[in-house]
PDB file of N, CA and C in Angstrom:
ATOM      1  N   UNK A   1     122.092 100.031  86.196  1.00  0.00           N
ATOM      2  CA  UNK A   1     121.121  99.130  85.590  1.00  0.00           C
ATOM      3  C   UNK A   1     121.850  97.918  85.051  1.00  0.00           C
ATOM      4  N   UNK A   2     121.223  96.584  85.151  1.00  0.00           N
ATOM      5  CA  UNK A   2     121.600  95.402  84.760  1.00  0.00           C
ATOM      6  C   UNK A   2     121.028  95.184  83.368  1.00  0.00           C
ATOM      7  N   UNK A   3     120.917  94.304  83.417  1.00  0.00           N
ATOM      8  CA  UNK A   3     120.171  93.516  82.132  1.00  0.00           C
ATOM      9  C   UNK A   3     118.233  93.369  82.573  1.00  0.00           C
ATOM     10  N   UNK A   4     118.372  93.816  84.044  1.00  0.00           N
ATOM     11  CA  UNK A   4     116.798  93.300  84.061  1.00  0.00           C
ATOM     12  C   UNK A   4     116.177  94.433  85.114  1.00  0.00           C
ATOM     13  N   UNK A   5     116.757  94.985  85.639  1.00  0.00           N
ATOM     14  CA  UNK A   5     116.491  95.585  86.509  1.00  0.00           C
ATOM     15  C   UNK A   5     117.505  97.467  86.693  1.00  0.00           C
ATOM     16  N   UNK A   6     116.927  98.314  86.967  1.00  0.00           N
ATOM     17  CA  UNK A   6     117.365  99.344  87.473  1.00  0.00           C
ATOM     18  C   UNK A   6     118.196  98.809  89.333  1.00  0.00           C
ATOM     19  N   UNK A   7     119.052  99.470  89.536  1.00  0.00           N
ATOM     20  CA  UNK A   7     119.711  99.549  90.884  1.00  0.00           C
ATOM     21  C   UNK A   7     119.885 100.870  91.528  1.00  0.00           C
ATOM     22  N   UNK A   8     119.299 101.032  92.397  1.00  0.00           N
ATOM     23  CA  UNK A   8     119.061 102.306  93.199  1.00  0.00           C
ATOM     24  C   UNK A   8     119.571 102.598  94.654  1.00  0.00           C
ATOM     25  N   UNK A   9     120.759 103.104  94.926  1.00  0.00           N
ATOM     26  CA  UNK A   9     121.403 103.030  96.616  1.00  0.00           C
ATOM     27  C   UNK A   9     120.979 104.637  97.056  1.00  0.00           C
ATOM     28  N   UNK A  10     120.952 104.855  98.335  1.00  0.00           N
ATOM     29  CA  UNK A  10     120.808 106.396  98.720  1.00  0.00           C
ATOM     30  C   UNK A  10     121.709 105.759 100.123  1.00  0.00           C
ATOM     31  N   UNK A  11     121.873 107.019 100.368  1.00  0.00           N
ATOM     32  CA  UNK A  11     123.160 107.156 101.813  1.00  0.00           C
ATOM     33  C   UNK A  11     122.611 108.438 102.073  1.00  0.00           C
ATOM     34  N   UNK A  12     123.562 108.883 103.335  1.00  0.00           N
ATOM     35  CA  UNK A  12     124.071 109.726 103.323  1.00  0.00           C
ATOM     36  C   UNK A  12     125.631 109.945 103.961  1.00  0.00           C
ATOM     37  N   UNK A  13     126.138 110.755 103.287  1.00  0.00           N
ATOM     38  CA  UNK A  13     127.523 110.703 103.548  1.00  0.00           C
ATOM     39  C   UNK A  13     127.931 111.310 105.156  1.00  0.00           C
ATOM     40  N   UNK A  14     129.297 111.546 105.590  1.00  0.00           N
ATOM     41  CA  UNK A  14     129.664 112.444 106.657  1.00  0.00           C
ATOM     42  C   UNK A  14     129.851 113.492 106.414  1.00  0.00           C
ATOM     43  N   UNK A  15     130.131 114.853 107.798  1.00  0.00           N
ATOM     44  CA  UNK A  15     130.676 115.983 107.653  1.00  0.00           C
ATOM     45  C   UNK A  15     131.716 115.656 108.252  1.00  0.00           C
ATOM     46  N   UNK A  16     132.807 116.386 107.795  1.00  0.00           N
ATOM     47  CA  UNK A  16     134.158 116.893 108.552  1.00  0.00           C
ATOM     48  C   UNK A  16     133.823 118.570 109.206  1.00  0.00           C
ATOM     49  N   UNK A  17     134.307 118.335 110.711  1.00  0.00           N
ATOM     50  CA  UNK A  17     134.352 119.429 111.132  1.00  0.00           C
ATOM     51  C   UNK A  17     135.065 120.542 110.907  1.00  0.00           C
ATOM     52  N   UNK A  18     135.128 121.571 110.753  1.00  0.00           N
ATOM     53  CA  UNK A  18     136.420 122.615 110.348  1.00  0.00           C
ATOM     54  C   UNK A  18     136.827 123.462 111.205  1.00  0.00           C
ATOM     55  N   UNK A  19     137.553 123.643 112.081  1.00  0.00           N
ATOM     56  CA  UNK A  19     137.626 124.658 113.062  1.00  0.00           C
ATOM     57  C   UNK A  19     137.700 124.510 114.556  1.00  0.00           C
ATOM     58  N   UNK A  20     138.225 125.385 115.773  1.00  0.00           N
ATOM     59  CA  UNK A  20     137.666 124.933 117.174  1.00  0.00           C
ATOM     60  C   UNK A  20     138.427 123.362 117.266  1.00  0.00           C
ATOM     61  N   UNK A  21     138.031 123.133 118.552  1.00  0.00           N
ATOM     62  CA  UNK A  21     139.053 121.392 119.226  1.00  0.00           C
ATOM     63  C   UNK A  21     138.591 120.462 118.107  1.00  0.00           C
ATOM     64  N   UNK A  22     137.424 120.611 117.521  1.00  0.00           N
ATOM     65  CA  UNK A  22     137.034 119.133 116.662  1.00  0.00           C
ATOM     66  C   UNK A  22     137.694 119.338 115.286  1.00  0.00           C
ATOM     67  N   UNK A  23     138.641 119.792 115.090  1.00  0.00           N
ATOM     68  CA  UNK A  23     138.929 120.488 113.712  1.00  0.00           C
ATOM     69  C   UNK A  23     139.064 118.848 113.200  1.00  0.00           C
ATOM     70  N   UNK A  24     139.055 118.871 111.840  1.00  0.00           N
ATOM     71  CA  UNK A  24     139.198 117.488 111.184  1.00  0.00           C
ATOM     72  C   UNK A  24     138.427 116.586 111.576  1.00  0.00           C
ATOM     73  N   UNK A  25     137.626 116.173 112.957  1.00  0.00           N
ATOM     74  CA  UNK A  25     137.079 115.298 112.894  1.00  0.00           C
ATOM     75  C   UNK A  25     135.949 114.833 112.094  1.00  0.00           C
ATOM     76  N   UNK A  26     135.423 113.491 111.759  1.00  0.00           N
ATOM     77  CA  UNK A  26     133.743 113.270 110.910  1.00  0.00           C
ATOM     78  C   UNK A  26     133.256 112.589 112.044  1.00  0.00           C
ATOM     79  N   UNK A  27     131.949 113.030 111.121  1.00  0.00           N
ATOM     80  CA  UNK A  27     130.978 112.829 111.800  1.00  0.00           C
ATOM     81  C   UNK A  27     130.274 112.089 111.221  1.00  0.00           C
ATOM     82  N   UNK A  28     129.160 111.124 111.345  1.00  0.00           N
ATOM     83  CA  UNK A  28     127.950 110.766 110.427  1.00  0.00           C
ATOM     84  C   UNK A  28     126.609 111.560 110.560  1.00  0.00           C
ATOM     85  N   UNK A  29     126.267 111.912 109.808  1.00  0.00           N
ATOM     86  CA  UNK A  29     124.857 112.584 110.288  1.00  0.00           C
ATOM     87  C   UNK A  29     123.618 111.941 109.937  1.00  0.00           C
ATOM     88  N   UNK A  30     122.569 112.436 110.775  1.00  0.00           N
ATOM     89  CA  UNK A  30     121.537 112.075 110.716  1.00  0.00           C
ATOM     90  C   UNK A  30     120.621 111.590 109.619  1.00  0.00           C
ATOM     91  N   UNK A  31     120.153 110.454 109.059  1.00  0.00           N
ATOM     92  CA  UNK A  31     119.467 109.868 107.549  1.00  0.00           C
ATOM     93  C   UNK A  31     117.808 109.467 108.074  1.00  0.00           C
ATOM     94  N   UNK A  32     117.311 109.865 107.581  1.00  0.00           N
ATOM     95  CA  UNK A  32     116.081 109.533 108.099  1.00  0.00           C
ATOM     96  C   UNK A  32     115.107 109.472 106.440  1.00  0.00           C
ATOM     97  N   UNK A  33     114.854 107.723 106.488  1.00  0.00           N
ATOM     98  CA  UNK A  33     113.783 107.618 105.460  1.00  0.00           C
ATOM     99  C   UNK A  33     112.623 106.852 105.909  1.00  0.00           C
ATOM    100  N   UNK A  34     111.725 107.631 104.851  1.00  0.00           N
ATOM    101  CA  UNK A  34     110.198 107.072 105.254  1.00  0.00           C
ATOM    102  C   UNK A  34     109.653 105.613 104.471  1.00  0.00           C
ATOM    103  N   UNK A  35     110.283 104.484 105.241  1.00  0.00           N
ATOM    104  CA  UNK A  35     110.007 103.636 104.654  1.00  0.00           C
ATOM    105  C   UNK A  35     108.194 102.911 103.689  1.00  0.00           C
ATOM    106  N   UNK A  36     107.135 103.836 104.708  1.00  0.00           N
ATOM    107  CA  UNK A  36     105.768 103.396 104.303  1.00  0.00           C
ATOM    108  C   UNK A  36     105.816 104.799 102.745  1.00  0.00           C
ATOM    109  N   UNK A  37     106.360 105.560 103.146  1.00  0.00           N
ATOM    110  CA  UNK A  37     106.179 106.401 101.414  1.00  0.00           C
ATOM    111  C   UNK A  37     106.645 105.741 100.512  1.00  0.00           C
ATOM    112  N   UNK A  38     108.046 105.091 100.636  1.00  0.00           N
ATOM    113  CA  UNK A  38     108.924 104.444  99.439  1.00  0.00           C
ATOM    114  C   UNK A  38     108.268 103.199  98.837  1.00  0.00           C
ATOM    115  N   UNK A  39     107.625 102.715  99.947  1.00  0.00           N
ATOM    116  CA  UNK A  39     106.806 101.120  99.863  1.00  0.00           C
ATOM    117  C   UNK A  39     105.382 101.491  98.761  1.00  0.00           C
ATOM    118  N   UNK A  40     104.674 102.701  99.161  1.00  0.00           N
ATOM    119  CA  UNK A  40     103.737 103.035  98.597  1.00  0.00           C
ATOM    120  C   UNK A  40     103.655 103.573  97.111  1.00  0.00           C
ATOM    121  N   UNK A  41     104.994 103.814  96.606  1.00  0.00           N
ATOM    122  CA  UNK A  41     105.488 104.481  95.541  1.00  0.00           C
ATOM    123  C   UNK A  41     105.749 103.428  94.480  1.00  0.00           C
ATOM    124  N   UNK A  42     105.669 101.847  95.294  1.00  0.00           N
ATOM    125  CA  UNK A  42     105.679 100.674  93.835  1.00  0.00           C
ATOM    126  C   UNK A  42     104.603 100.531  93.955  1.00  0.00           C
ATOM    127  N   UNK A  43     104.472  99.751  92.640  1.00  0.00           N
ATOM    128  CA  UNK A  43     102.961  99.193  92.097  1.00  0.00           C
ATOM    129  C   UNK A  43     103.350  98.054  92.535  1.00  0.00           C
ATOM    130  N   UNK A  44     103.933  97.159  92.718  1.00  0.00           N
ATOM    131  CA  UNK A  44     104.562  95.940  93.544  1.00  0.00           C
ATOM    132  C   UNK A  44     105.414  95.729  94.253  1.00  0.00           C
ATOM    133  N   UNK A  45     105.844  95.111  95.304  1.00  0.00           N
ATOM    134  CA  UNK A  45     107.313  94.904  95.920  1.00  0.00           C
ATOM    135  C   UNK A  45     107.272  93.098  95.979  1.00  0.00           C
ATOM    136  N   UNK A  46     108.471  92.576  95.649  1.00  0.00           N
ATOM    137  CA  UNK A  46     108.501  91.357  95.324  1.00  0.00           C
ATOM    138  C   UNK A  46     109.389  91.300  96.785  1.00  0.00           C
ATOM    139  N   UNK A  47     109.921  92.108  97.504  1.00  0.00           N
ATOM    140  CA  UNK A  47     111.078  91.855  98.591  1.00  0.00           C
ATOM    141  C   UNK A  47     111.179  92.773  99.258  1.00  0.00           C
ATOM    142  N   UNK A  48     111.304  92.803 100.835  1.00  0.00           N
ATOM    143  CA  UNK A  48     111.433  94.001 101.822  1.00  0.00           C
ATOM    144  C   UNK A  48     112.134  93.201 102.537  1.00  0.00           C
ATOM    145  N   UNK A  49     113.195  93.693 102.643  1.00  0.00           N
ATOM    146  CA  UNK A  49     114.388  93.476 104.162  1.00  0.00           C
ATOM    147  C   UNK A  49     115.194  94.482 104.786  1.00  0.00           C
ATOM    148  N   UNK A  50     114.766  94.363 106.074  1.00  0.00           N
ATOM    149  CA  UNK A  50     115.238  95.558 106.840  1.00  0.00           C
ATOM    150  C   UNK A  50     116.260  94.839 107.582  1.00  0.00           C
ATOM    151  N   UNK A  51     117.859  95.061 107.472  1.00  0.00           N
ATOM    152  CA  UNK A  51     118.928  94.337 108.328  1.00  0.00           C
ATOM    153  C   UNK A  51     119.616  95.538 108.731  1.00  0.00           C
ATOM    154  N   UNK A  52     120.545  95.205 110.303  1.00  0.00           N
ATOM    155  CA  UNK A  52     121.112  96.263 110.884  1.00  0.00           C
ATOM    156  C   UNK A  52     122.387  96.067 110.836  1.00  0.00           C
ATOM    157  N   UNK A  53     123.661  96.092 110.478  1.00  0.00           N
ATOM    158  CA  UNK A  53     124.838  95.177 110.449  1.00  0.00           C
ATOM    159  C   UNK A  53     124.631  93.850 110.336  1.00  0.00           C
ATOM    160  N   UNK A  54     124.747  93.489 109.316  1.00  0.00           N
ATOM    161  CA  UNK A  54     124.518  91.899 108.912  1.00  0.00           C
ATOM    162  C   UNK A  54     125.868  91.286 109.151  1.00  0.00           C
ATOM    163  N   UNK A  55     125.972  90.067 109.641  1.00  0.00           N
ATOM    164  CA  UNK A  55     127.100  89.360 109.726  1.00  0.00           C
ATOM    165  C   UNK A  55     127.900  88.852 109.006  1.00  0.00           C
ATOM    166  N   UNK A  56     127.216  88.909 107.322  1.00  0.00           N
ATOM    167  CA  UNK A  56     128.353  88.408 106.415  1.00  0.00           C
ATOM    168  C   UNK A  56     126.923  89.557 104.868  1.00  0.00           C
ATOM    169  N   UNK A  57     127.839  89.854 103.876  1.00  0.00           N
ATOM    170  CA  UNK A  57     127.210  90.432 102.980  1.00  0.00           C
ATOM    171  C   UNK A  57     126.386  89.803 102.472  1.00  0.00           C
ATOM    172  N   UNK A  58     125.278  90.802 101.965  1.00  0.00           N
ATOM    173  CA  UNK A  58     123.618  90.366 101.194  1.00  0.00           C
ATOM    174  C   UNK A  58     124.000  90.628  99.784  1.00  0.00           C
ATOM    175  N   UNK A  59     123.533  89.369  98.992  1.00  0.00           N
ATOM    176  CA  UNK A  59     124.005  89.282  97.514  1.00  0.00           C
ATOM    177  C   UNK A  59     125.047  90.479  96.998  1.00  0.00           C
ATOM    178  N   UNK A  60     124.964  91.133  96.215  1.00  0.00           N
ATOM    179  CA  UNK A  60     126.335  91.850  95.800  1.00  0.00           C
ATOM    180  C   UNK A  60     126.216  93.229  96.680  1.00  0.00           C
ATOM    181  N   UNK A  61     125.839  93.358  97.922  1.00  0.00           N
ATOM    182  CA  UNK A  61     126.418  94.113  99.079  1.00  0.00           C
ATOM    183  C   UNK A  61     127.836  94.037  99.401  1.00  0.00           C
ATOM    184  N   UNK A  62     128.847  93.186  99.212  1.00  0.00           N
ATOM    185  CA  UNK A  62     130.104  92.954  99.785  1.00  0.00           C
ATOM    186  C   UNK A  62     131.096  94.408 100.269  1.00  0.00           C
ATOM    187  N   UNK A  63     130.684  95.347  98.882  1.00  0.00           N
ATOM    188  CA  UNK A  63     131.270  96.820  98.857  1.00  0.00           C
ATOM    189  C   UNK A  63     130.653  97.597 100.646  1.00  0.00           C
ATOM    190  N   UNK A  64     129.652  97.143 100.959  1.00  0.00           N
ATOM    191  CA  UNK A  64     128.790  97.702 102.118  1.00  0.00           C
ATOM    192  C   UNK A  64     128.396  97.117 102.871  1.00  0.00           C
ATOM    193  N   UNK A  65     128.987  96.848 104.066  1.00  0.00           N
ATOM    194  CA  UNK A  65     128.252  95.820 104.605  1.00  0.00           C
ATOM    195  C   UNK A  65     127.178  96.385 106.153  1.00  0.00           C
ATOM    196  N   UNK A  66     126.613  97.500 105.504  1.00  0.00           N
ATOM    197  CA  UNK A  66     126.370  98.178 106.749  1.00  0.00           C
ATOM    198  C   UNK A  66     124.529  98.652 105.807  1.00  0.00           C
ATOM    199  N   UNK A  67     123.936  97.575 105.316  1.00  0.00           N
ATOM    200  CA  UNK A  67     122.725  97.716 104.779  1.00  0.00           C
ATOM    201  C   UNK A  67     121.777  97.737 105.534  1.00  0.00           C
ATOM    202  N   UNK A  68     120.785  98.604 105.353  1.00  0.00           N
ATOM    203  CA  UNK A  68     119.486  99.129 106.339  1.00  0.00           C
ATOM    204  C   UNK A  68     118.657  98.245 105.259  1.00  0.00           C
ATOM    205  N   UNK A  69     117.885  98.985 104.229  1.00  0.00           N
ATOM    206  CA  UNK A  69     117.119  98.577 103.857  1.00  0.00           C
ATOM    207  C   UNK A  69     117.133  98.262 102.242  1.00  0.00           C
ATOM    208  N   UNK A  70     116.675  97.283 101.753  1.00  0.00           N
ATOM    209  CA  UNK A  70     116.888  96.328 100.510  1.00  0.00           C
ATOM    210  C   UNK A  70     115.088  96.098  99.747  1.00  0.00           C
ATOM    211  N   UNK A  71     114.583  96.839  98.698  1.00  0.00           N
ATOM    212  CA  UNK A  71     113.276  96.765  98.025  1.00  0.00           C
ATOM    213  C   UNK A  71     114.054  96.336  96.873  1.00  0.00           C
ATOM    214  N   UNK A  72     112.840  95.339  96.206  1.00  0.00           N
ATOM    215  CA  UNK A  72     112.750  94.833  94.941  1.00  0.00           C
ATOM    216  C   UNK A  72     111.403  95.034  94.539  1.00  0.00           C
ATOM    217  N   UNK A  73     111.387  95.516  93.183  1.00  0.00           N
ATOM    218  CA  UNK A  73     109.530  95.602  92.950  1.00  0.00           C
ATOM    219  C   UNK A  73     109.285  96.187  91.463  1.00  0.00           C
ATOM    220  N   UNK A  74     108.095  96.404  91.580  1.00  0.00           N
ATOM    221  CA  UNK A  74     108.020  97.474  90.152  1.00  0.00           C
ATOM    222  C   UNK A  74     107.808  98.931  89.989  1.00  0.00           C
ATOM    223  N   UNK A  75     108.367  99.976  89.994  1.00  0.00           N
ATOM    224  CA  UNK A  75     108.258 101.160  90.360  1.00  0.00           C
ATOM    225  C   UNK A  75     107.740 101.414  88.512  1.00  0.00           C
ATOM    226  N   UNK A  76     106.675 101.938  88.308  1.00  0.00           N
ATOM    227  CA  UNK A  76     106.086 102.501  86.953  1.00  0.00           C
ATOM    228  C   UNK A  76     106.091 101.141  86.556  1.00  0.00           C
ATOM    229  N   UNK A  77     106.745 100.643  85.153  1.00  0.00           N
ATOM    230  CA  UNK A  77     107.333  99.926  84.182  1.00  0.00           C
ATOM    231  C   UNK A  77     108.587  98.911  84.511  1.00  0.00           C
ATOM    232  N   UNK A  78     109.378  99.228  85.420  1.00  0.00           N
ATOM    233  CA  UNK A  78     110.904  99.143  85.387  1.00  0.00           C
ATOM    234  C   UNK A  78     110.947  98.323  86.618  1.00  0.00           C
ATOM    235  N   UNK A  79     111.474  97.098  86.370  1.00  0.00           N
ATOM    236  CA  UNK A  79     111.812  96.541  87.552  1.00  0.00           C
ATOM    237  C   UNK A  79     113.061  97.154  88.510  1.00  0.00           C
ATOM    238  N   UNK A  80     112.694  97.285  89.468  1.00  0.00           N
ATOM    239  CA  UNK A  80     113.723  98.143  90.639  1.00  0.00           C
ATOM    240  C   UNK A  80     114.020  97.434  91.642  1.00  0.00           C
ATOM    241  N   UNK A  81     115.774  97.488  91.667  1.00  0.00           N
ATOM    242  CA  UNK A  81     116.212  96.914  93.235  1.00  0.00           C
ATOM    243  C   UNK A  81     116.627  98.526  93.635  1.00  0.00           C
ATOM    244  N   UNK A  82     115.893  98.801  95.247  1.00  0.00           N
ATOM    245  CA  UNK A  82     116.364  99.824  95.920  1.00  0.00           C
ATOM    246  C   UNK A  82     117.067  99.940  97.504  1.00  0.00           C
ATOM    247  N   UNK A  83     117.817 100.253  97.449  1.00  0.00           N
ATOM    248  CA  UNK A  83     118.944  99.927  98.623  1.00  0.00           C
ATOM    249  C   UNK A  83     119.443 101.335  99.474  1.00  0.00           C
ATOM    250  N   UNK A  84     118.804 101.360 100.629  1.00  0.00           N
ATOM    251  CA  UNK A  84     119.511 102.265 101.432  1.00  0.00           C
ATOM    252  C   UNK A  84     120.062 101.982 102.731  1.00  0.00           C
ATOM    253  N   UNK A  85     121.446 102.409 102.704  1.00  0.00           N
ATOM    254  CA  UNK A  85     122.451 102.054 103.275  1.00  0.00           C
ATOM    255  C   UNK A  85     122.221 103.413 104.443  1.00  0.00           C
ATOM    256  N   UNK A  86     123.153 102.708 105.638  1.00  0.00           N
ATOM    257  CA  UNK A  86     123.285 103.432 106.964  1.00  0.00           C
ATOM    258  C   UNK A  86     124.759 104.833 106.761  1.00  0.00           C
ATOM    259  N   UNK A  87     125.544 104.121 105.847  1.00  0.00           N
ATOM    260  CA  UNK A  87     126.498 104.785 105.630  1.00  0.00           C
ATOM    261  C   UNK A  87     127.156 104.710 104.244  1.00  0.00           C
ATOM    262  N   UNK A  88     127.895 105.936 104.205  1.00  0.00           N
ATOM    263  CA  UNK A  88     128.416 105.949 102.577  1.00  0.00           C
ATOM    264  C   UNK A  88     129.915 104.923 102.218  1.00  0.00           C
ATOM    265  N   UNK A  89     129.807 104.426 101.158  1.00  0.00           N
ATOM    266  CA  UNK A  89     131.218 103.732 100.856  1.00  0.00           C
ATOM    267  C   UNK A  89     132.191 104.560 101.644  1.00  0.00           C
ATOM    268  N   UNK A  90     133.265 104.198 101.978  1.00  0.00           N
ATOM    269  CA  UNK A  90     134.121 104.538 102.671  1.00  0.00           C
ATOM    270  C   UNK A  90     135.221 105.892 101.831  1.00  0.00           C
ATOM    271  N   UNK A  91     135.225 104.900 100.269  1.00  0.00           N
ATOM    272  CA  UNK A  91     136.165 105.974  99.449  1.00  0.00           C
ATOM    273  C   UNK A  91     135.271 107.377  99.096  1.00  0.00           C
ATOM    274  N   UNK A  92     133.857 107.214  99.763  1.00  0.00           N
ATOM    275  CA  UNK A  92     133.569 108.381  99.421  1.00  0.00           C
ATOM    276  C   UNK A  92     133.985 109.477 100.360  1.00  0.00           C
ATOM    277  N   UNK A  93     134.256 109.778 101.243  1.00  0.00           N
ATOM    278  CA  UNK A  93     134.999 110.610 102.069  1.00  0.00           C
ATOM    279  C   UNK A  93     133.822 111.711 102.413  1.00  0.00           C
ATOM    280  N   UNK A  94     133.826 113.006 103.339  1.00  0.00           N
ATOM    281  CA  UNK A  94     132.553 113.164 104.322  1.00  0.00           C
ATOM    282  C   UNK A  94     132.040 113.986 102.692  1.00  0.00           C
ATOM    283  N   UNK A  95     130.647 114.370 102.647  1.00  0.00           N
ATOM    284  CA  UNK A  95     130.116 114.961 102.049  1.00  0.00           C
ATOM    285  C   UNK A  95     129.675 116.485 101.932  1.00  0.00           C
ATOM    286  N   UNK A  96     130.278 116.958 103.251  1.00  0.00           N
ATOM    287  CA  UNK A  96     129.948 118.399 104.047  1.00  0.00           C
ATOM    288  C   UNK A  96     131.031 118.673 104.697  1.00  0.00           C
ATOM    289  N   UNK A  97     131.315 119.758 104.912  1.00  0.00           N
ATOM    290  CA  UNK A  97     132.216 120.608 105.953  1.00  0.00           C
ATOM    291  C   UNK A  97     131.123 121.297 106.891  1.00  0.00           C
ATOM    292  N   UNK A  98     131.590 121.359 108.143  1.00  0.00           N
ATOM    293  CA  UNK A  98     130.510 122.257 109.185  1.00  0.00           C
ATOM    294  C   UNK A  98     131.589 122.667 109.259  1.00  0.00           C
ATOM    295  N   UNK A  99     131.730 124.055 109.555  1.00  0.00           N
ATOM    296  CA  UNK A  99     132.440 125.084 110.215  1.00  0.00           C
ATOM    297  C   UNK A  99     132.429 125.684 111.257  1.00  0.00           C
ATOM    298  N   UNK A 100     133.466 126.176 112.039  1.00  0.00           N
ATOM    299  CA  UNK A 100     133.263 126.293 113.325  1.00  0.00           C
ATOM    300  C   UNK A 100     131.454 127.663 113.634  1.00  0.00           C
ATOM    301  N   UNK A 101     131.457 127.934 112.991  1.00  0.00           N
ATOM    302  CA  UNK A 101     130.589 129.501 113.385  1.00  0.00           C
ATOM    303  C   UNK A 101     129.242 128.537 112.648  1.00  0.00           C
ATOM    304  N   UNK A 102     129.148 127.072 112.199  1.00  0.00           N
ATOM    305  CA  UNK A 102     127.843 126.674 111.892  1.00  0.00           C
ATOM    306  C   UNK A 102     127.162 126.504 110.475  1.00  0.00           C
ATOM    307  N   UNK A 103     127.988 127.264 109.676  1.00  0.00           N
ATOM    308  CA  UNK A 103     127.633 127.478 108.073  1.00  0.00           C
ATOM    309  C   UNK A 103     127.950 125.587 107.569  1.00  0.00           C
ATOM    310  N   UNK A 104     127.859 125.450 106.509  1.00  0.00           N
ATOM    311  CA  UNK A 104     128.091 124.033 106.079  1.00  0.00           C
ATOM    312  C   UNK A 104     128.263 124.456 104.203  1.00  0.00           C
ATOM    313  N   UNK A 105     129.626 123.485 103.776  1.00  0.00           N
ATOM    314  CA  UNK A 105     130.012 123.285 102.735  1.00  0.00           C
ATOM    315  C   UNK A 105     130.152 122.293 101.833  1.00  0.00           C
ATOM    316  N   UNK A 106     129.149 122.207 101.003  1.00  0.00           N
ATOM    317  CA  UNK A 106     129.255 120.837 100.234  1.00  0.00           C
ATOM    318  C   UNK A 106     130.400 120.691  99.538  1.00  0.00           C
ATOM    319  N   UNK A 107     131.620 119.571  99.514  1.00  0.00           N
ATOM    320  CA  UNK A 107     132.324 118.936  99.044  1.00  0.00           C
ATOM    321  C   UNK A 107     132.378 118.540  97.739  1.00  0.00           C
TER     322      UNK A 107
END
């Protein structure tokens, strides 16, 4: 939160594989949001931008430059910027382990 506004990012992170030929490798996995629910959930939106790899960073995006989707609005009371990204900061490292036999381990 700023001085005027709440700030809201969602991702989702990678898995690292564990086991078998892919041992160590990541992966990104699948993110799927419902943009007409999130839209429907303000009492206003002052801003909707949907960008796919942008060519140079969107206001203080610089940390990410891999932004899907960017809302500004009023969610309840509280002015809200909401931001969901295609992928997680980089220093965040994968978020899951898959294992070879299929089980999965949160990090």
């Amino acid at each position: 939160m700023d001085e005027t506004r709440w700030h809201i990012a969602l991702f989702l992170g990678s898995a690292e594989l564990v086991g078998g030929s892919h041992d160590g490798q990541v992966q990104h996995l699948e993110f799927k949001f419902d943009i007409s629910r999130s839209h429907g959930s303000f009492q206003r939106v002052d801003k909707l931008v949907g960008i796919l790899f942008p060519s140079e960073p969107l206001d203080d995006d610089a940390a990410c430059p891999c932004l899907n989707m960017h809302v500004e609005g009023m969610l309840g009371s509280e002015l809200v910027v909401l931001r969901v990204y295609a992928f997680a900061l980089e220093e965040a490292g994968p978020g899951v382990r898959c294992k070879e036999n299929g089980t999965w381990e949160l990090v």
